[in-house]
PDB file of N, CA and C in Angstrom:
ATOM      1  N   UNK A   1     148.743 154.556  50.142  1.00  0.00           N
ATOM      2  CA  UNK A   1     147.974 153.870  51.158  1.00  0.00           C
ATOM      3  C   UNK A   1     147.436 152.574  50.569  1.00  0.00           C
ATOM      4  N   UNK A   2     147.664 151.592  50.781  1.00  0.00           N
ATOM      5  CA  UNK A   2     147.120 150.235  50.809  1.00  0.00           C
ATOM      6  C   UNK A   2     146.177 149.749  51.538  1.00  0.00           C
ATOM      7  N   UNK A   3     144.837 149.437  50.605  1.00  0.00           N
ATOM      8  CA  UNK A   3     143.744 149.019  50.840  1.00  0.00           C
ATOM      9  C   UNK A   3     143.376 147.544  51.032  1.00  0.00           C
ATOM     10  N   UNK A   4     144.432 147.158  51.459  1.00  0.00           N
ATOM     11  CA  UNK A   4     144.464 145.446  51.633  1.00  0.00           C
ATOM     12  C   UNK A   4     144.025 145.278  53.067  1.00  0.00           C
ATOM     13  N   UNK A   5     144.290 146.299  53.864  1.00  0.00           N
ATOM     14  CA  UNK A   5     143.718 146.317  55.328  1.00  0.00           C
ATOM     15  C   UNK A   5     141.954 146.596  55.048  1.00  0.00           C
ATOM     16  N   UNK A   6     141.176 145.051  55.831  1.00  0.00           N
ATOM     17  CA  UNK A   6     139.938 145.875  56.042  1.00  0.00           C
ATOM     18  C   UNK A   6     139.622 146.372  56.587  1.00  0.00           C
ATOM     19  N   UNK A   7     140.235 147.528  57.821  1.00  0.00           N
ATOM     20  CA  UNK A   7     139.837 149.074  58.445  1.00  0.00           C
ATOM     21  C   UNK A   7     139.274 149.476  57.359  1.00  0.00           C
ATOM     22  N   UNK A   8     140.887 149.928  56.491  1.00  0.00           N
ATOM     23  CA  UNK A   8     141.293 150.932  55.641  1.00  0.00           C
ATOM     24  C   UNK A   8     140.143 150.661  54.636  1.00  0.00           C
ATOM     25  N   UNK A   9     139.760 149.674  54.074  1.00  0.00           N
ATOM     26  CA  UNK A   9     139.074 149.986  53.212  1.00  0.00           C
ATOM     27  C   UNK A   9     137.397 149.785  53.500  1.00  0.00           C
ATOM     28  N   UNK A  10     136.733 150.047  54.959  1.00  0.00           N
ATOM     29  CA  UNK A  10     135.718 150.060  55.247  1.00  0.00           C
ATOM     30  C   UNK A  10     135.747 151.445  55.472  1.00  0.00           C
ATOM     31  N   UNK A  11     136.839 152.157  55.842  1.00  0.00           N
ATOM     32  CA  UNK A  11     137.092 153.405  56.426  1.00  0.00           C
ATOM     33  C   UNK A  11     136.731 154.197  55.017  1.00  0.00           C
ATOM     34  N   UNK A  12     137.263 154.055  53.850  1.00  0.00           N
ATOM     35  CA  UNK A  12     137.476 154.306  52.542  1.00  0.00           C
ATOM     36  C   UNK A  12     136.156 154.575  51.490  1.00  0.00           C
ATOM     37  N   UNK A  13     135.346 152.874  51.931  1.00  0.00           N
ATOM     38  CA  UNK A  13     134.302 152.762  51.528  1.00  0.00           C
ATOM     39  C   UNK A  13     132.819 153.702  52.133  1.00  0.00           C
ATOM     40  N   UNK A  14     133.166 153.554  53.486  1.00  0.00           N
ATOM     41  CA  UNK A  14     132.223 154.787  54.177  1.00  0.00           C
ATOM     42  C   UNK A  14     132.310 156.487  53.463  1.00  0.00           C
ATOM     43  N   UNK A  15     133.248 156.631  53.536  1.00  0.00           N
ATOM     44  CA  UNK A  15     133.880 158.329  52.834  1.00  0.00           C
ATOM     45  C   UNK A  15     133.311 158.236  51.601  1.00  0.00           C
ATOM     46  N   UNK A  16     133.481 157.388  50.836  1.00  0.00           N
ATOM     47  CA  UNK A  16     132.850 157.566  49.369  1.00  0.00           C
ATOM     48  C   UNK A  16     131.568 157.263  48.970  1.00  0.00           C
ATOM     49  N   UNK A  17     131.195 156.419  49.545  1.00  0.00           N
ATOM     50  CA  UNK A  17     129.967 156.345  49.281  1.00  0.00           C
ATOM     51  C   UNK A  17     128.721 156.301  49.995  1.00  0.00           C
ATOM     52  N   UNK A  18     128.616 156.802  50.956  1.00  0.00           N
ATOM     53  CA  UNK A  18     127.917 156.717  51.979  1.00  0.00           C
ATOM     54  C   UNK A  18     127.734 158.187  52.057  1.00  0.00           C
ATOM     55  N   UNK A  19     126.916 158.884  51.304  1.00  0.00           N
ATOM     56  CA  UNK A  19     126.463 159.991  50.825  1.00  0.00           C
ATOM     57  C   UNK A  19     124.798 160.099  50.689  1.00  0.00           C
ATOM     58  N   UNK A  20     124.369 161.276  50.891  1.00  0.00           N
ATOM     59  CA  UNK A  20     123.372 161.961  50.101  1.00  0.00           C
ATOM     60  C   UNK A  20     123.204 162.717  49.183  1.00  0.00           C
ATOM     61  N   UNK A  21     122.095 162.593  48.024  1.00  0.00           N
ATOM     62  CA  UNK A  21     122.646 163.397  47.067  1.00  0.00           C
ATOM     63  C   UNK A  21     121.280 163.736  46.820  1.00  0.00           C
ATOM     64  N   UNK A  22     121.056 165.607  46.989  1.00  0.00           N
ATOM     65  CA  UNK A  22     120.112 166.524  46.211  1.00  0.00           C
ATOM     66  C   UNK A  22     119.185 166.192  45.098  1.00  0.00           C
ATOM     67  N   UNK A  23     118.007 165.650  44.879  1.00  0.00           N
ATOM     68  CA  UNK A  23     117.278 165.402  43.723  1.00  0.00           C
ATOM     69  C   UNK A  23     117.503 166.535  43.152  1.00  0.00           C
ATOM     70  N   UNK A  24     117.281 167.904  43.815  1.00  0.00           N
ATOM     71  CA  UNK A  24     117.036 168.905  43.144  1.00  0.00           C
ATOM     72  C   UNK A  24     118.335 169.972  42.193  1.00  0.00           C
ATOM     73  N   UNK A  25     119.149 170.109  43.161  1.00  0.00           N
ATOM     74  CA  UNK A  25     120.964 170.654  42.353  1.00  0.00           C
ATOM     75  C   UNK A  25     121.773 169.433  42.209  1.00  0.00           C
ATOM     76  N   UNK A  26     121.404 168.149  43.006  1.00  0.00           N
ATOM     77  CA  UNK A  26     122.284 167.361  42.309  1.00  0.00           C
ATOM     78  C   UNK A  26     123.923 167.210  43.598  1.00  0.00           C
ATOM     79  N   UNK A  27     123.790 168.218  44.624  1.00  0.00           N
ATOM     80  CA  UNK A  27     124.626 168.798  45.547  1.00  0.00           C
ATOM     81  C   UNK A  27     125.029 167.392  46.536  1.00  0.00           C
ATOM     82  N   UNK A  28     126.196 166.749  47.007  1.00  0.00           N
ATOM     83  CA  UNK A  28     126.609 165.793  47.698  1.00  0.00           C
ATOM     84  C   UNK A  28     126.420 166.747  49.338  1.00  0.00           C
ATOM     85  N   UNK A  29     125.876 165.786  50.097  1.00  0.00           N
ATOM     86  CA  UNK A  29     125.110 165.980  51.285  1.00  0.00           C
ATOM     87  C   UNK A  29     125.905 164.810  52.592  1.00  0.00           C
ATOM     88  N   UNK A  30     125.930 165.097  53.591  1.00  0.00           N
ATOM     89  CA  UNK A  30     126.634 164.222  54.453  1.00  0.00           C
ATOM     90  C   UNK A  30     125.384 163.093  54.661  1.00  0.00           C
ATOM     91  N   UNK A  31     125.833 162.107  55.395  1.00  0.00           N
ATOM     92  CA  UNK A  31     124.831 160.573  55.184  1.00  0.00           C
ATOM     93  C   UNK A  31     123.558 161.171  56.129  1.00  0.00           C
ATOM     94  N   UNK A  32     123.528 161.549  57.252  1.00  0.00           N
ATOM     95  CA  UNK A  32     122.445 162.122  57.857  1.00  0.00           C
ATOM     96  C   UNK A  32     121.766 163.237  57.942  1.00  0.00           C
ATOM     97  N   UNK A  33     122.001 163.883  56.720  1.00  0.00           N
ATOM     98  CA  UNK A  33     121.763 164.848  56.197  1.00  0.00           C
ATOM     99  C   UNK A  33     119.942 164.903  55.979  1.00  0.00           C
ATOM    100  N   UNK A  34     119.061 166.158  56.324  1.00  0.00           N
ATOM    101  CA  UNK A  34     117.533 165.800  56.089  1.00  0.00           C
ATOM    102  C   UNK A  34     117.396 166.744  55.003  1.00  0.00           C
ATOM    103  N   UNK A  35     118.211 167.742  54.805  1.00  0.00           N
ATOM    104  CA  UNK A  35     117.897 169.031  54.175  1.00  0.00           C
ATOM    105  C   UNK A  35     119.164 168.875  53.663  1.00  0.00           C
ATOM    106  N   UNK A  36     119.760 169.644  52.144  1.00  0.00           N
ATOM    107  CA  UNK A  36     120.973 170.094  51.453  1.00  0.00           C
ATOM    108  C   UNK A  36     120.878 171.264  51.368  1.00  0.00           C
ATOM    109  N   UNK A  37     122.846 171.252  51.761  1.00  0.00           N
ATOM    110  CA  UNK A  37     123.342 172.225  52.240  1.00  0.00           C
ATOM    111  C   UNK A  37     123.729 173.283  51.019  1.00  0.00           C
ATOM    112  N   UNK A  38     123.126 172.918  50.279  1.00  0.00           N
ATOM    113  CA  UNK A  38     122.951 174.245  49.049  1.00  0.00           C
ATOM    114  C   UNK A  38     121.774 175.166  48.589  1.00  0.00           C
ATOM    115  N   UNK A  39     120.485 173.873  48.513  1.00  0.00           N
ATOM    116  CA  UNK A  39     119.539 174.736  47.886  1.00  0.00           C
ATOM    117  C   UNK A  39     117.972 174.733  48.828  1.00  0.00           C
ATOM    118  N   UNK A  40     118.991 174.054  50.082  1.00  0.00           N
ATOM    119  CA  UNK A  40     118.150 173.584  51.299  1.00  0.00           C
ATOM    120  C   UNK A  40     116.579 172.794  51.322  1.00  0.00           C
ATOM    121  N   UNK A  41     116.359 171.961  50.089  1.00  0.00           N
ATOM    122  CA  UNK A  41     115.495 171.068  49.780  1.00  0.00           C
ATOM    123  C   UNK A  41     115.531 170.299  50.756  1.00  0.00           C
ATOM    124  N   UNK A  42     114.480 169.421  50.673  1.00  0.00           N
ATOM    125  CA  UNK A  42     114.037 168.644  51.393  1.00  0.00           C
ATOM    126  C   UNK A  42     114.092 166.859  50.680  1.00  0.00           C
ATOM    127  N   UNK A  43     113.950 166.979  49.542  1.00  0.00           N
ATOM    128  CA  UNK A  43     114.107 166.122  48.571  1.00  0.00           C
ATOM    129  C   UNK A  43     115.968 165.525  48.100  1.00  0.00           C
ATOM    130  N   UNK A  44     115.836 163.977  49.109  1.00  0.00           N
ATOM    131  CA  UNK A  44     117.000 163.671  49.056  1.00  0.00           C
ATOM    132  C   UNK A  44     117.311 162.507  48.798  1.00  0.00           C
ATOM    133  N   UNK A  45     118.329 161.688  48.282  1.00  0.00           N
ATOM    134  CA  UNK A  45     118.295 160.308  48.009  1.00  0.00           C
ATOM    135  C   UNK A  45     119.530 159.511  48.390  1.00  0.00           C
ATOM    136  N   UNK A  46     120.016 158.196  48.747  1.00  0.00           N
ATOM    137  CA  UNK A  46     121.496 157.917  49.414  1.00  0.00           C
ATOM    138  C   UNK A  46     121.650 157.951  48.167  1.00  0.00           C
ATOM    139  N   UNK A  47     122.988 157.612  47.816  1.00  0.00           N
ATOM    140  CA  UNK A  47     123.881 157.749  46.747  1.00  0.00           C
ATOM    141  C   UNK A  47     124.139 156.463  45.806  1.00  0.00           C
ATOM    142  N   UNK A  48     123.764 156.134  44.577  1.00  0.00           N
ATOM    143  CA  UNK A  48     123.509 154.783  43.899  1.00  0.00           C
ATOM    144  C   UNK A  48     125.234 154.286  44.591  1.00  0.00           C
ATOM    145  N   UNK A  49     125.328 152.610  44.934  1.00  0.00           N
ATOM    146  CA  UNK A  49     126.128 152.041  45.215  1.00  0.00           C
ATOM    147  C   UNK A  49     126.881 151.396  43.917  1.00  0.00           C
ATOM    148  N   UNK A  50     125.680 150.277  43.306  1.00  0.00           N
ATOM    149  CA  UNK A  50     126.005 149.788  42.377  1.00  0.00           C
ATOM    150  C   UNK A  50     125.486 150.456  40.614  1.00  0.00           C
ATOM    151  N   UNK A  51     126.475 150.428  39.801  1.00  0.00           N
ATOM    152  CA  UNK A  51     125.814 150.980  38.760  1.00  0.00           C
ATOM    153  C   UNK A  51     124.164 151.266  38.078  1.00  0.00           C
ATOM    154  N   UNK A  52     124.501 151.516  37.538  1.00  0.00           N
ATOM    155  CA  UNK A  52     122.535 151.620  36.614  1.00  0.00           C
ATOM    156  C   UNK A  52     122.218 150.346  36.173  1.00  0.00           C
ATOM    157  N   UNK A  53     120.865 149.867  36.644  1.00  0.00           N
ATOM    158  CA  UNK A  53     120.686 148.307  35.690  1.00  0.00           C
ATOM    159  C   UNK A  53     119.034 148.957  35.857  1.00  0.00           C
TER     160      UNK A  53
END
């Protein structure tokens, strides 16, 4: 699949990173997610985009 189309790679970019992620297990959570679907916390954060600085 070739990501030279920008659908494809907005389509691409949404799926990967456009996440929630568990403070508490650490567990990947869908984007509108209020609660995780593992350890059912409440404590949640979007998903770092750009590296650590």
């Amino acid at each position: 699949m070739s990501l030279r189309d920008p659908f494809k790679l907005e389509l691409a970019r949404k799926r990967r990173l456009e996440k929630m992620i568990c403070r508490k297990c650490g567990a990947t959570n869908p984007p509108r997610a209020t609660k995780c679907r593992k350890c059912r916390s409440k404590n949640l954060r979007p998903k770092r985009i750009r590296g650590r600085r």
